[in-house]
PDB file of N, CA and C in Angstrom:
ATOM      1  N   UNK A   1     -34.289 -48.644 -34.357  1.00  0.00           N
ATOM      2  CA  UNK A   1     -33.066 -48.116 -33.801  1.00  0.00           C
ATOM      3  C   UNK A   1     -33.285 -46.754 -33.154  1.00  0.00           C
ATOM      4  N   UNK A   2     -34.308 -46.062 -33.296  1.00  0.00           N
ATOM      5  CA  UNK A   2     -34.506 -45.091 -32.432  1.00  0.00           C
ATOM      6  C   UNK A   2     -35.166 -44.842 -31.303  1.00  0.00           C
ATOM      7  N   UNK A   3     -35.629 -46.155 -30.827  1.00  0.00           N
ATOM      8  CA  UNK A   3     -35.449 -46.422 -29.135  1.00  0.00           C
ATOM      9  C   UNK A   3     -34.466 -45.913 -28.581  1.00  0.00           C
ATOM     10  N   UNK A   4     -33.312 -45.992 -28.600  1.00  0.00           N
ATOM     11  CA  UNK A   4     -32.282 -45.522 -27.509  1.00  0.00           C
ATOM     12  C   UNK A   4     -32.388 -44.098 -27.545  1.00  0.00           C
ATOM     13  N   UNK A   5     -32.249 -43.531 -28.608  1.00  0.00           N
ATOM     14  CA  UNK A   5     -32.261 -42.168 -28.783  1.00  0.00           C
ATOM     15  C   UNK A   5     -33.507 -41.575 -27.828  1.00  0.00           C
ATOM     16  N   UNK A   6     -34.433 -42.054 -28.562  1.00  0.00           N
ATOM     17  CA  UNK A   6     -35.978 -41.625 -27.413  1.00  0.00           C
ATOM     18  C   UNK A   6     -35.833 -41.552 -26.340  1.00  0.00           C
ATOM     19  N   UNK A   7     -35.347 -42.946 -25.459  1.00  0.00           N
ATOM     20  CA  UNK A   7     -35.094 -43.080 -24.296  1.00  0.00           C
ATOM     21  C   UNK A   7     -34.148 -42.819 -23.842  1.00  0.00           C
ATOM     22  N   UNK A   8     -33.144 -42.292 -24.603  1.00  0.00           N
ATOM     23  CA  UNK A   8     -31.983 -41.512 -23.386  1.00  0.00           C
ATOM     24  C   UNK A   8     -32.657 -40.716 -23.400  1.00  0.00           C
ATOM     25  N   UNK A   9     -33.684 -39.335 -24.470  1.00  0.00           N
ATOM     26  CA  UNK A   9     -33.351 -38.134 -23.913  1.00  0.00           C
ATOM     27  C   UNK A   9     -34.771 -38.108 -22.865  1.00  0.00           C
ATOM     28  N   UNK A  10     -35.564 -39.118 -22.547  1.00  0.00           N
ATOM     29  CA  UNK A  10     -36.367 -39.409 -21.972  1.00  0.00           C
ATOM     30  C   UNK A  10     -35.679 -39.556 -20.464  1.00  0.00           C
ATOM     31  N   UNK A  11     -34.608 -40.328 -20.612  1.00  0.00           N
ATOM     32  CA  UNK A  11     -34.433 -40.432 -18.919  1.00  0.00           C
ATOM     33  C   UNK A  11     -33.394 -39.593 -18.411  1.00  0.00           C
ATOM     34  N   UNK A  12     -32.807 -38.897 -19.736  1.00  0.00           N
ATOM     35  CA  UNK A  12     -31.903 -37.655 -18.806  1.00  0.00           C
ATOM     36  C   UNK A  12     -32.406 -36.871 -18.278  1.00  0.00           C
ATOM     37  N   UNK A  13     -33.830 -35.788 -18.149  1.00  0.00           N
ATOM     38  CA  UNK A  13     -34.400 -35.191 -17.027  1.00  0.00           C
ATOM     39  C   UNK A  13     -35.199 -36.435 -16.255  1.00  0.00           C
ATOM     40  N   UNK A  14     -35.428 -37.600 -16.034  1.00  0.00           N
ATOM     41  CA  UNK A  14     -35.766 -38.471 -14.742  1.00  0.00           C
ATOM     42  C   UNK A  14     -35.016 -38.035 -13.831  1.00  0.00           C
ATOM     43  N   UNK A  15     -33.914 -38.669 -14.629  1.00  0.00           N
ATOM     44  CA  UNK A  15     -32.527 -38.817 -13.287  1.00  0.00           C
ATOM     45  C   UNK A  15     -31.957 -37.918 -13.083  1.00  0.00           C
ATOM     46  N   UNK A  16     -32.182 -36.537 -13.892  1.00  0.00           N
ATOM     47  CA  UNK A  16     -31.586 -35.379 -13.146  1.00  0.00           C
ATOM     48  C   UNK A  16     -32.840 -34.847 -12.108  1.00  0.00           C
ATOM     49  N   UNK A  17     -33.340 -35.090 -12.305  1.00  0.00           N
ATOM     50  CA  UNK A  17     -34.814 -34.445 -11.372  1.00  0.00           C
ATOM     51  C   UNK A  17     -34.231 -35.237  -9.657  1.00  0.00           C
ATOM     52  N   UNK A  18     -34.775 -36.684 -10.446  1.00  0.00           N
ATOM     53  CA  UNK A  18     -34.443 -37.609  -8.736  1.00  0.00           C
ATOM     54  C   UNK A  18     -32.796 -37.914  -8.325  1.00  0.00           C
ATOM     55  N   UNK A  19     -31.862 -37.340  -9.022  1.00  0.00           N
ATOM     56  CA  UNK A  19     -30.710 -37.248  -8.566  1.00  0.00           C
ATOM     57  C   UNK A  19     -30.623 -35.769  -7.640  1.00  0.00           C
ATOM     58  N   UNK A  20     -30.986 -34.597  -8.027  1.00  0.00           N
ATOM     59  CA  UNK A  20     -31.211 -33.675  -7.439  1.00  0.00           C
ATOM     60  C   UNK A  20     -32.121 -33.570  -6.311  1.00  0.00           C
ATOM     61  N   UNK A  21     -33.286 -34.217  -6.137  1.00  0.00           N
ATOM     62  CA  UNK A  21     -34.069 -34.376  -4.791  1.00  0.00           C
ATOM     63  C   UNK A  21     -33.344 -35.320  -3.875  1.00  0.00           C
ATOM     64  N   UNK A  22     -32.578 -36.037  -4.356  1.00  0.00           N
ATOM     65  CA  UNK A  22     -31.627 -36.920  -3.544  1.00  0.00           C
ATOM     66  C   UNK A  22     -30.631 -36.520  -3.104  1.00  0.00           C
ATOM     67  N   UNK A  23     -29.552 -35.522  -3.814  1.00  0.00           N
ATOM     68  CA  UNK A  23     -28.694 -34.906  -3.094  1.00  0.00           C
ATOM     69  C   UNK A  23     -29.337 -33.750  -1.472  1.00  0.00           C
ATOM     70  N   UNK A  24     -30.458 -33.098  -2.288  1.00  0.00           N
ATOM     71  CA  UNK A  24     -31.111 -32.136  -1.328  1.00  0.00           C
ATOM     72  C   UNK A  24     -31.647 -33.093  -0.171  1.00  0.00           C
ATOM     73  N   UNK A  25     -32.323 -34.359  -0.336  1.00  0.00           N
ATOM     74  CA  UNK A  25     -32.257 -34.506   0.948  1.00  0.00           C
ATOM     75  C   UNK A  25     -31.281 -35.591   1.896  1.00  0.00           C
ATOM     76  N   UNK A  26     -30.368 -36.306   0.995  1.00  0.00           N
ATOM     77  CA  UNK A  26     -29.034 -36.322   1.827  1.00  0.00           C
ATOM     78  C   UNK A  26     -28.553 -35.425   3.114  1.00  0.00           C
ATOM     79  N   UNK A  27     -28.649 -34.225   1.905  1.00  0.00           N
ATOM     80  CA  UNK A  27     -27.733 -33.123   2.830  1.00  0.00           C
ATOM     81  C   UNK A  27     -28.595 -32.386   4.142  1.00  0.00           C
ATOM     82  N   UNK A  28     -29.584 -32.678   3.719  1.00  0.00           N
ATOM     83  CA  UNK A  28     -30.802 -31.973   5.211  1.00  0.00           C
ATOM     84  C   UNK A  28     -30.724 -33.091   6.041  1.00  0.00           C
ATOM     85  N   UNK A  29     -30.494 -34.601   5.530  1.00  0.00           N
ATOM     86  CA  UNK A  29     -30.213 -35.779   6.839  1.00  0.00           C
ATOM     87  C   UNK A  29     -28.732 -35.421   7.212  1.00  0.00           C
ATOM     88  N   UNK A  30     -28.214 -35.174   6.734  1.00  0.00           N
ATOM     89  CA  UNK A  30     -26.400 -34.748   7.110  1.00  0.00           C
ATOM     90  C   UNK A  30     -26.662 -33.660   8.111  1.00  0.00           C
ATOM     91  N   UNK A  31     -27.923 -32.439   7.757  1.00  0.00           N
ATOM     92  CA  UNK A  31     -27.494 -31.581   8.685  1.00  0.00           C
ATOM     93  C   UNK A  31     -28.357 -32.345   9.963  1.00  0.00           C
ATOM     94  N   UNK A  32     -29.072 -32.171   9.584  1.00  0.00           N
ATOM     95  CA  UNK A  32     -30.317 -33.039  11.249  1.00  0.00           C
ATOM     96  C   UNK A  32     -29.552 -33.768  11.745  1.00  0.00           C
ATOM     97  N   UNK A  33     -28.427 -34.655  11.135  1.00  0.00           N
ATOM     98  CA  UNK A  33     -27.868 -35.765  12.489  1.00  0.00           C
ATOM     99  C   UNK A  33     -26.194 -35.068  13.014  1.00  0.00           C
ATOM    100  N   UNK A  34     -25.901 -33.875  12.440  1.00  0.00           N
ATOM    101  CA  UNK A  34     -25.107 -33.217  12.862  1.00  0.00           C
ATOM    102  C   UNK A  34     -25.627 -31.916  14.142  1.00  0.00           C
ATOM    103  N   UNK A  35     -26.970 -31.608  14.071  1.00  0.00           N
ATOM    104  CA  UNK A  35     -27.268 -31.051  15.015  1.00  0.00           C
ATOM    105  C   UNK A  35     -27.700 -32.035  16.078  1.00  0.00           C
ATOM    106  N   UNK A  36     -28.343 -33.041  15.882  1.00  0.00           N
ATOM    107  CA  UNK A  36     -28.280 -33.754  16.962  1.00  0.00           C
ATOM    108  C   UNK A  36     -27.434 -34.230  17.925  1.00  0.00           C
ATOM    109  N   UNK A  37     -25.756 -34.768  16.889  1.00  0.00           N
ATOM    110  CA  UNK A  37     -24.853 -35.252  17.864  1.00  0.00           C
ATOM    111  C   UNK A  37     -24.419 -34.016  18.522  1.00  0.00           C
ATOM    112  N   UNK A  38     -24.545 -32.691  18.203  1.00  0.00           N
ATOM    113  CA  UNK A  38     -23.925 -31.774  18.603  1.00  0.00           C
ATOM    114  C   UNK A  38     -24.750 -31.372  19.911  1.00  0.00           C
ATOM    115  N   UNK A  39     -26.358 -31.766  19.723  1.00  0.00           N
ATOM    116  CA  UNK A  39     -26.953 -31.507  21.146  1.00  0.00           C
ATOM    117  C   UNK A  39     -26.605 -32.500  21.841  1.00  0.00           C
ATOM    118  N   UNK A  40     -26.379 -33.642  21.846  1.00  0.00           N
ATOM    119  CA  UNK A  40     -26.124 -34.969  22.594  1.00  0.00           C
ATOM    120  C   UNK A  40     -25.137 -34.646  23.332  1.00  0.00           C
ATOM    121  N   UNK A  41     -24.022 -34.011  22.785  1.00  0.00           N
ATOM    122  CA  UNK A  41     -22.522 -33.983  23.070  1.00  0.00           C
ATOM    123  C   UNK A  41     -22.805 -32.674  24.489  1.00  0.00           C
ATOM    124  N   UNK A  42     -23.743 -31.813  23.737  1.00  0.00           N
ATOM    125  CA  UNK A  42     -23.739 -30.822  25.007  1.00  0.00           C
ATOM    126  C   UNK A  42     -24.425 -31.423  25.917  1.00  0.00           C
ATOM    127  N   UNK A  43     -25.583 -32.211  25.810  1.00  0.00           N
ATOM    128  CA  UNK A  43     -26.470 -32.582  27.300  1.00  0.00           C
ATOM    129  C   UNK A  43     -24.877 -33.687  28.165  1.00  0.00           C
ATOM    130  N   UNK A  44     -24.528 -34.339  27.516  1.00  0.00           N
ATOM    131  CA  UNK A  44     -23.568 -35.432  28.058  1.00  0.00           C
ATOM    132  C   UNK A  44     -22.659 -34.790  28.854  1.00  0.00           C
ATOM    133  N   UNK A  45     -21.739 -33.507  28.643  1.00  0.00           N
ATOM    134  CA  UNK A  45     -21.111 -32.757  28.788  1.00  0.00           C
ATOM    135  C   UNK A  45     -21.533 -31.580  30.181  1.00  0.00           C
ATOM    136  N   UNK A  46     -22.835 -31.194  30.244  1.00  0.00           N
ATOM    137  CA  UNK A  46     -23.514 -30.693  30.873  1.00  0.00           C
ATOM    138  C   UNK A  46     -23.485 -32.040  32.078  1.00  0.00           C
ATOM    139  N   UNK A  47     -24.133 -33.045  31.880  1.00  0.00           N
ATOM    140  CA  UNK A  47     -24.620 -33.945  32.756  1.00  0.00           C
ATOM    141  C   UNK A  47     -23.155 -34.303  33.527  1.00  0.00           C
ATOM    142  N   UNK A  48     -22.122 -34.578  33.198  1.00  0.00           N
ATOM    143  CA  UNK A  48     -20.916 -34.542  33.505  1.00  0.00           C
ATOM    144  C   UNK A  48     -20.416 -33.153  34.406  1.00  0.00           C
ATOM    145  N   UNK A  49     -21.079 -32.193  34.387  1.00  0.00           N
ATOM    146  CA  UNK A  49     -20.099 -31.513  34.629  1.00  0.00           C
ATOM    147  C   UNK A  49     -19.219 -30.574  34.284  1.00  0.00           C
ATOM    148  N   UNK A  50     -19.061 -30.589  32.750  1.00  0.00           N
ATOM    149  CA  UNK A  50     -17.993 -30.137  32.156  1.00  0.00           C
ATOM    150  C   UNK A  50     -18.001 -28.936  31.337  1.00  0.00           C
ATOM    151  N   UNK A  51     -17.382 -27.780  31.446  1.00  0.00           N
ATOM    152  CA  UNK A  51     -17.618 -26.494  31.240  1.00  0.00           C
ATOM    153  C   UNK A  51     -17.516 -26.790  29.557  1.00  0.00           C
ATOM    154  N   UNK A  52     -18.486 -26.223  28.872  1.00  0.00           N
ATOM    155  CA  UNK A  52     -18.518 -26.304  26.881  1.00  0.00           C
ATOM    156  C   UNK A  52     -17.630 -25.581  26.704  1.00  0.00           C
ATOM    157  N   UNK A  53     -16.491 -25.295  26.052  1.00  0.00           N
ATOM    158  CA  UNK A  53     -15.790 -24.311  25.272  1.00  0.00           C
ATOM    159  C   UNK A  53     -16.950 -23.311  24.420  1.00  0.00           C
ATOM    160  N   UNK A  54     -16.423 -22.765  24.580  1.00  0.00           N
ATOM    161  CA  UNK A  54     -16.935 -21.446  23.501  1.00  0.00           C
ATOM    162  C   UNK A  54     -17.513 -21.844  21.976  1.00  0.00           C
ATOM    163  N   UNK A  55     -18.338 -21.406  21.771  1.00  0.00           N
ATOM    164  CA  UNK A  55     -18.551 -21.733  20.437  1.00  0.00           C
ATOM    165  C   UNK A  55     -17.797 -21.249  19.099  1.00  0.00           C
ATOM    166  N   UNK A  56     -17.212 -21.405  18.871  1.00  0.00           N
ATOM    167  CA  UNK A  56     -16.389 -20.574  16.889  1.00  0.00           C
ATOM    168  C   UNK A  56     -17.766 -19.555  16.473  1.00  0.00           C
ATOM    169  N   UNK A  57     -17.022 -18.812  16.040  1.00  0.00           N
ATOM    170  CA  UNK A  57     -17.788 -17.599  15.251  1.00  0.00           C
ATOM    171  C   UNK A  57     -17.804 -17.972  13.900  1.00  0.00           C
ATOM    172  N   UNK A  58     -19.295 -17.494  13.788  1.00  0.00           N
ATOM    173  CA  UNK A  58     -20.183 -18.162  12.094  1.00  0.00           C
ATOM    174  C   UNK A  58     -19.601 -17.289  11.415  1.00  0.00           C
ATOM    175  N   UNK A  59     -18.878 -17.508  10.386  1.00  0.00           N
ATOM    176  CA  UNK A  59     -18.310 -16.708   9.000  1.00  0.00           C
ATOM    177  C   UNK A  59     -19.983 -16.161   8.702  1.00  0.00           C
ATOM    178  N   UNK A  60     -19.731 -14.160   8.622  1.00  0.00           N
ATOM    179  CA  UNK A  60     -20.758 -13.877   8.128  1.00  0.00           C
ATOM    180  C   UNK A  60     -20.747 -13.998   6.604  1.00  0.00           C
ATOM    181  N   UNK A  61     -22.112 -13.931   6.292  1.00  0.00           N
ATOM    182  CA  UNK A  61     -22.450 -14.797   4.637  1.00  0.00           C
ATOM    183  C   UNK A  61     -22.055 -13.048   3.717  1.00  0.00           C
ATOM    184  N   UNK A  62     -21.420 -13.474   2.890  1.00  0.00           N
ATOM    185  CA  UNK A  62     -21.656 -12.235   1.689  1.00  0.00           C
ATOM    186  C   UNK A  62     -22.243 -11.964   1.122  1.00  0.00           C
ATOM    187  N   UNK A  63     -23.349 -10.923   1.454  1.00  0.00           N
ATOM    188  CA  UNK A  63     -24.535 -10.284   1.178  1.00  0.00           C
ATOM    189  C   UNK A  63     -24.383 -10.047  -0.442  1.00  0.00           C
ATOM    190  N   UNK A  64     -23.424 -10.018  -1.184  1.00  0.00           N
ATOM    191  CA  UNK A  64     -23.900  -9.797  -2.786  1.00  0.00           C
ATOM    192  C   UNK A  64     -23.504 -10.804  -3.894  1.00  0.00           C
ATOM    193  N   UNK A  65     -23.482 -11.758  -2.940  1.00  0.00           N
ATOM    194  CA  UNK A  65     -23.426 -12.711  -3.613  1.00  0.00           C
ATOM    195  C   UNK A  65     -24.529 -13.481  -4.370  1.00  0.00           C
ATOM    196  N   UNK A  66     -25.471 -13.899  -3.814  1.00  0.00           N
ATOM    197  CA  UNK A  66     -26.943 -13.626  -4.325  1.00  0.00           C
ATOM    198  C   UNK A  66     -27.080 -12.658  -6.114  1.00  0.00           C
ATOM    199  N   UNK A  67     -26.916 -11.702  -5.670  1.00  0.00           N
ATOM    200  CA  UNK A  67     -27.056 -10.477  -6.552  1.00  0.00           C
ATOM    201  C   UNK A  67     -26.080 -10.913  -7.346  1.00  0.00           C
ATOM    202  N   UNK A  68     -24.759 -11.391  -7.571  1.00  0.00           N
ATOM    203  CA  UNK A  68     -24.065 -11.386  -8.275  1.00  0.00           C
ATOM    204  C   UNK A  68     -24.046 -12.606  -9.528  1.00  0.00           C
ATOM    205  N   UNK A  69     -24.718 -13.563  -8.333  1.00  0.00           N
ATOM    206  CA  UNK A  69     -25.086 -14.692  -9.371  1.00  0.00           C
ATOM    207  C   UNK A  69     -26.015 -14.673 -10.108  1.00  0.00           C
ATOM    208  N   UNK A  70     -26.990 -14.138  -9.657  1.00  0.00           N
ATOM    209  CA  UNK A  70     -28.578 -13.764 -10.850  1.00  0.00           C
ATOM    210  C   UNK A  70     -28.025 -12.397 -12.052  1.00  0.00           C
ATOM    211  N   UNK A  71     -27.051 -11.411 -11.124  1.00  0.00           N
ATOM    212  CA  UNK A  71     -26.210 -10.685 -12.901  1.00  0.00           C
ATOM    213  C   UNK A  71     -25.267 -11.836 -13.930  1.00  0.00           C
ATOM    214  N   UNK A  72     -24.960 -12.493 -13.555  1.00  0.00           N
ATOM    215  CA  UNK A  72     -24.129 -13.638 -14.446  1.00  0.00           C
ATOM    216  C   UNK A  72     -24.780 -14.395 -15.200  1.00  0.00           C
ATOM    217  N   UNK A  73     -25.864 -14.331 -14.519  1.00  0.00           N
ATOM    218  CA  UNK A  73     -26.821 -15.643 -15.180  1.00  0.00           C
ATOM    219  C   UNK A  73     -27.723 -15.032 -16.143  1.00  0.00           C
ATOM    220  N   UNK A  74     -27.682 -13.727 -15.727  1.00  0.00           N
ATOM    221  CA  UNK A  74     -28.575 -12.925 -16.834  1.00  0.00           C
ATOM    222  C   UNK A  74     -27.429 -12.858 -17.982  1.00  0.00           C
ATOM    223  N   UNK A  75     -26.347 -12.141 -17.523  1.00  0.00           N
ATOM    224  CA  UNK A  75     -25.216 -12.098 -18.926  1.00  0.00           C
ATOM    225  C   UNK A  75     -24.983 -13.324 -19.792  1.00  0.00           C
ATOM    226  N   UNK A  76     -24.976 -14.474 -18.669  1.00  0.00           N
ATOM    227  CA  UNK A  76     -24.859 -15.830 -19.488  1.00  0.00           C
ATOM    228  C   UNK A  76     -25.883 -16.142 -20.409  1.00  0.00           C
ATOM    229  N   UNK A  77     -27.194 -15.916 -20.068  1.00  0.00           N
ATOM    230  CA  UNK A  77     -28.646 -16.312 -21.096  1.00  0.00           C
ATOM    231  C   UNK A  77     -27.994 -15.111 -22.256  1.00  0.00           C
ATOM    232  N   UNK A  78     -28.300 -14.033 -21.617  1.00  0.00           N
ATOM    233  CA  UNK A  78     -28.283 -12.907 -22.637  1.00  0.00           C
ATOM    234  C   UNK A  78     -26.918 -13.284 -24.151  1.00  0.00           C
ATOM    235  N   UNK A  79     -25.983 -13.693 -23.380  1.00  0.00           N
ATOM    236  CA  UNK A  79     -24.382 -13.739 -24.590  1.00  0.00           C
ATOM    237  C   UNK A  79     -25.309 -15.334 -25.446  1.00  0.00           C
ATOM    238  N   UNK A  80     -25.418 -16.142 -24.237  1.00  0.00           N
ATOM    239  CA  UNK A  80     -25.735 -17.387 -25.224  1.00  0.00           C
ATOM    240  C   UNK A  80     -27.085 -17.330 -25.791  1.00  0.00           C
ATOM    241  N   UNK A  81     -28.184 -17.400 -25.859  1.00  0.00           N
ATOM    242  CA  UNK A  81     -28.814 -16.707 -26.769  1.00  0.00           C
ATOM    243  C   UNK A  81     -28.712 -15.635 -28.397  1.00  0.00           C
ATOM    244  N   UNK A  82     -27.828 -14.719 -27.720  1.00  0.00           N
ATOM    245  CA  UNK A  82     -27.437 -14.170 -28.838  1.00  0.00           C
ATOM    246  C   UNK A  82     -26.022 -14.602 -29.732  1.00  0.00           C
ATOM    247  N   UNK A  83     -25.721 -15.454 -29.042  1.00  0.00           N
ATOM    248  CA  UNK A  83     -24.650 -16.323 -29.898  1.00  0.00           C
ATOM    249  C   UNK A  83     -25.267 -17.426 -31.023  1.00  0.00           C
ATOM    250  N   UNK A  84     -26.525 -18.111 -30.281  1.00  0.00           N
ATOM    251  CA  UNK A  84     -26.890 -19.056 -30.689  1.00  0.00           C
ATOM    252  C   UNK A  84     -27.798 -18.514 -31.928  1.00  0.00           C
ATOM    253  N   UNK A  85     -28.312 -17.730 -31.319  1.00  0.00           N
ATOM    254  CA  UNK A  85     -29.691 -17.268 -32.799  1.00  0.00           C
ATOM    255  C   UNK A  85     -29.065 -16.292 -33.610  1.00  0.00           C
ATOM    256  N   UNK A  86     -28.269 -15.315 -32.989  1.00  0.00           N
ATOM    257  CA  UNK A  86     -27.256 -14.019 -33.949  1.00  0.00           C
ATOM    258  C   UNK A  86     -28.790 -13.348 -33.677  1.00  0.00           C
ATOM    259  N   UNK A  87     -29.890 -13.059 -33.271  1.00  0.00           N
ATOM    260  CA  UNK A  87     -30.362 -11.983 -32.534  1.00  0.00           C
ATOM    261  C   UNK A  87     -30.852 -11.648 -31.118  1.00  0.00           C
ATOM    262  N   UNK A  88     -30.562 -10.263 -30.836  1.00  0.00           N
ATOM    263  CA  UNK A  88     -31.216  -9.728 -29.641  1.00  0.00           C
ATOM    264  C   UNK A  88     -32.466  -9.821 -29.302  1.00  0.00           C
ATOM    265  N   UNK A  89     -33.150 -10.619 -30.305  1.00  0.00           N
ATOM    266  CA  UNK A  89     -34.959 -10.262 -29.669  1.00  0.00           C
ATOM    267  C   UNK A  89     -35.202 -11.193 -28.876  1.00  0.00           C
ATOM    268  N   UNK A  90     -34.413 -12.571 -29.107  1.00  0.00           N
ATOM    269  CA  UNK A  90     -34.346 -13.442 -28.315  1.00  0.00           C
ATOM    270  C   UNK A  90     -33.637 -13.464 -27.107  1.00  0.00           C
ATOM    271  N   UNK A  91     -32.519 -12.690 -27.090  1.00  0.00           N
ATOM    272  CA  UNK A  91     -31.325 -12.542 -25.818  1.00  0.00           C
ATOM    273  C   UNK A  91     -31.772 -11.495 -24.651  1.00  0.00           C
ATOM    274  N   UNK A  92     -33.183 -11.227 -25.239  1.00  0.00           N
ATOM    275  CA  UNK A  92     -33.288  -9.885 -24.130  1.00  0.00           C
ATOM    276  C   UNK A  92     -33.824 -10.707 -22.683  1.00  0.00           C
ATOM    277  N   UNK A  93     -34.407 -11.662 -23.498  1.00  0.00           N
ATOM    278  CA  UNK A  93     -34.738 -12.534 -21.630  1.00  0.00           C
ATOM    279  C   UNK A  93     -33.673 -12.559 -20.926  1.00  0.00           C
ATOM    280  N   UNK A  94     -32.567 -12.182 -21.375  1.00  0.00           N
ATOM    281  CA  UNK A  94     -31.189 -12.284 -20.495  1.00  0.00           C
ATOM    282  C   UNK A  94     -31.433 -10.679 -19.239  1.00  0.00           C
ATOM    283  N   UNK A  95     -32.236 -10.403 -19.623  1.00  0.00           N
ATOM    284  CA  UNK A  95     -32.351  -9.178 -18.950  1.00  0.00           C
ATOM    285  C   UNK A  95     -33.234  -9.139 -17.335  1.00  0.00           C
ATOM    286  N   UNK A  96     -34.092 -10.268 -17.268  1.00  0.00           N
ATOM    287  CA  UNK A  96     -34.884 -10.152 -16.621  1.00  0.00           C
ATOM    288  C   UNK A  96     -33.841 -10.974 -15.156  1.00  0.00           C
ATOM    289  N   UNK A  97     -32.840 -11.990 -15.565  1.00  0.00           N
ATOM    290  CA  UNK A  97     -32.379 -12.367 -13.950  1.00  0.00           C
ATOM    291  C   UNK A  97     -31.199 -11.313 -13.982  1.00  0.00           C
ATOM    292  N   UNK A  98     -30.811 -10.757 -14.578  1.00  0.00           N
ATOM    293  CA  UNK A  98     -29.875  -9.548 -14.619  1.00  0.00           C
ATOM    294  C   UNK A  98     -30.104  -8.348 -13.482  1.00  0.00           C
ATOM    295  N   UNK A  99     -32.189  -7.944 -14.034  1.00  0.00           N
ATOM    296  CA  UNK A  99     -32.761  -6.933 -12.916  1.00  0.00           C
ATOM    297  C   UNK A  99     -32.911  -7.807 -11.742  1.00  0.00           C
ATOM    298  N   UNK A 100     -33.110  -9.107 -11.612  1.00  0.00           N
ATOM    299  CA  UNK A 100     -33.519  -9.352 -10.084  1.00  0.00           C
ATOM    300  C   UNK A 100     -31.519  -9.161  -9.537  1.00  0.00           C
ATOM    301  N   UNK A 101     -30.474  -9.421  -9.825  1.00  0.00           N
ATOM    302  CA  UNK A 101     -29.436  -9.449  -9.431  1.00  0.00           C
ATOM    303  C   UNK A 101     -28.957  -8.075  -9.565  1.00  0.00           C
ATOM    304  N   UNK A 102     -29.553  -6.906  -9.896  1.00  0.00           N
ATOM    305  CA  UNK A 102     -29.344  -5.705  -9.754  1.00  0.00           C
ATOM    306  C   UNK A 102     -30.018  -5.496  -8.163  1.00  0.00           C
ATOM    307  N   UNK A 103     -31.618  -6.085  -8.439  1.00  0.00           N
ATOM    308  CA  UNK A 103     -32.132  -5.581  -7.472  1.00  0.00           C
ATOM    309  C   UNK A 103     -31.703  -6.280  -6.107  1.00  0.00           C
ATOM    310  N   UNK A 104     -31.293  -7.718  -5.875  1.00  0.00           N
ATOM    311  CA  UNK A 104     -30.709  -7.542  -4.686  1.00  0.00           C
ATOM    312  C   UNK A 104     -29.607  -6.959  -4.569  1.00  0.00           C
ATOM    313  N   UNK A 105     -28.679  -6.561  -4.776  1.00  0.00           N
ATOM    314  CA  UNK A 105     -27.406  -5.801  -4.179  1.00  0.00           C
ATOM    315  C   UNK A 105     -28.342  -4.143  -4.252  1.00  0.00           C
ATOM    316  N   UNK A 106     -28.765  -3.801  -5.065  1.00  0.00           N
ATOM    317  CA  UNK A 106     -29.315  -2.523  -4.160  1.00  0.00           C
ATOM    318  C   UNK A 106     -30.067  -2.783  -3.011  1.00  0.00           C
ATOM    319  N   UNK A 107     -30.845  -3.796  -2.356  1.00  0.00           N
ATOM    320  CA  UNK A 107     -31.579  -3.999  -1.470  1.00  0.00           C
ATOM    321  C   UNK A 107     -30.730  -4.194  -0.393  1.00  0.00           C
ATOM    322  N   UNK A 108     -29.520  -4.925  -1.108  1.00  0.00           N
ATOM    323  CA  UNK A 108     -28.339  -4.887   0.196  1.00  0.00           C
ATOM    324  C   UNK A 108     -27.804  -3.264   0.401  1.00  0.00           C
ATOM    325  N   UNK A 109     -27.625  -2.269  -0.358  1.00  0.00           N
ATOM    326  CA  UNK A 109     -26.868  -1.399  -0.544  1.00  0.00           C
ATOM    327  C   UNK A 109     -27.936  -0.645   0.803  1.00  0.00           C
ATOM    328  N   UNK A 110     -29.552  -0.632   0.348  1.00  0.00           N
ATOM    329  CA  UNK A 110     -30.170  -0.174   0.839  1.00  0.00           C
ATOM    330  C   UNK A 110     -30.314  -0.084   2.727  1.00  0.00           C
ATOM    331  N   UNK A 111     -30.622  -1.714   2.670  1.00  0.00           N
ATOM    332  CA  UNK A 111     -30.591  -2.342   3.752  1.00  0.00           C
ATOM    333  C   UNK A 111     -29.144  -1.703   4.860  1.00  0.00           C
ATOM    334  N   UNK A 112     -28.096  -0.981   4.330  1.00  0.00           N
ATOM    335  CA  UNK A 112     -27.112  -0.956   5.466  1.00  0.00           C
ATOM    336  C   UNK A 112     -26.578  -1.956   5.992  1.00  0.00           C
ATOM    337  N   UNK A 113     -25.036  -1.787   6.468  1.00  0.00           N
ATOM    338  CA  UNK A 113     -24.079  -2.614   6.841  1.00  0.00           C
ATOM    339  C   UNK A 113     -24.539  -2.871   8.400  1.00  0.00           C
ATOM    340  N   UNK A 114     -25.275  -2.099   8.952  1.00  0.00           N
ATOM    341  CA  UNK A 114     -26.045  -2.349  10.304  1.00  0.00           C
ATOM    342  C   UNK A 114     -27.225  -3.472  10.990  1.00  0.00           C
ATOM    343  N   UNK A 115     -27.858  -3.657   9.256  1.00  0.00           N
ATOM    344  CA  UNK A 115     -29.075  -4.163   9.791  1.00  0.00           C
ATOM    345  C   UNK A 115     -28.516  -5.967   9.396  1.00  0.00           C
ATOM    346  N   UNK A 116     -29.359  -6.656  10.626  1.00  0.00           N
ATOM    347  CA  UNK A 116     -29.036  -8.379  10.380  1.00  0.00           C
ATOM    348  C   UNK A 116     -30.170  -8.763   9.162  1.00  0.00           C
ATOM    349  N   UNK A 117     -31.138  -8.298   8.993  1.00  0.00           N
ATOM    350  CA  UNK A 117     -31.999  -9.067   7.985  1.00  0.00           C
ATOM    351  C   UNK A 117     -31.108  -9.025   6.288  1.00  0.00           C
TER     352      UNK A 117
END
């Protein structure tokens, strides 16, 4: 009777592994055939004749967002960890995606509201 047991916890990282390489490349065929019809549409359009409308302006991305999710994720290891064991010697790994999510928003802070990189 402890076949099933084995083998679920055996195939719950399979199928999260190849469920996750499957969404990722879904979505890179979603984008490739969305840039394509979108070049198609302009050569057709062009070949016609027909003046393109303007393009929409790209929502710029929020630079601390990045940073904000690697501080959460550090607080999250850090609280659960020390919830789970009742010590800090273990929760301090909560510290290490904490500094990388410190360190990008200072890199943004650094970087200036000027620069595109």
């Amino acid at each position: 009777m402890d076949f099933i047991p084995n083998t679920l916890g055996v195939l719950i990282p399979i199928v999260a592994i190849i469920g996750g390489i499957t969404v990722a490349i879904v979505a890179i065929f979603v984008d490739l055939k969305k840039a394509q019809l979108a070049q198609k549409l302009k050569l057709t359009a062009l070949e016609k004749g027909v003046e393109l409308p303007p393009e929409p302006p790209q929502p710029r991305p929020y630079p601390y967002r990045s940073g904000l999710v690697w501080i959460m994720v550090g607080v999250g290891v850090f609280v659960g960890i020390w919830v789970s064991t009742g010590s800090v010697e273990g929760a301090i790994w909560g510290i290490i995606p904490f500094l990388i999510g410190l360190a990008l928003i200072i890199s943004v802070r650094l970087r200036g509201k000027g620069s595109d990189g």
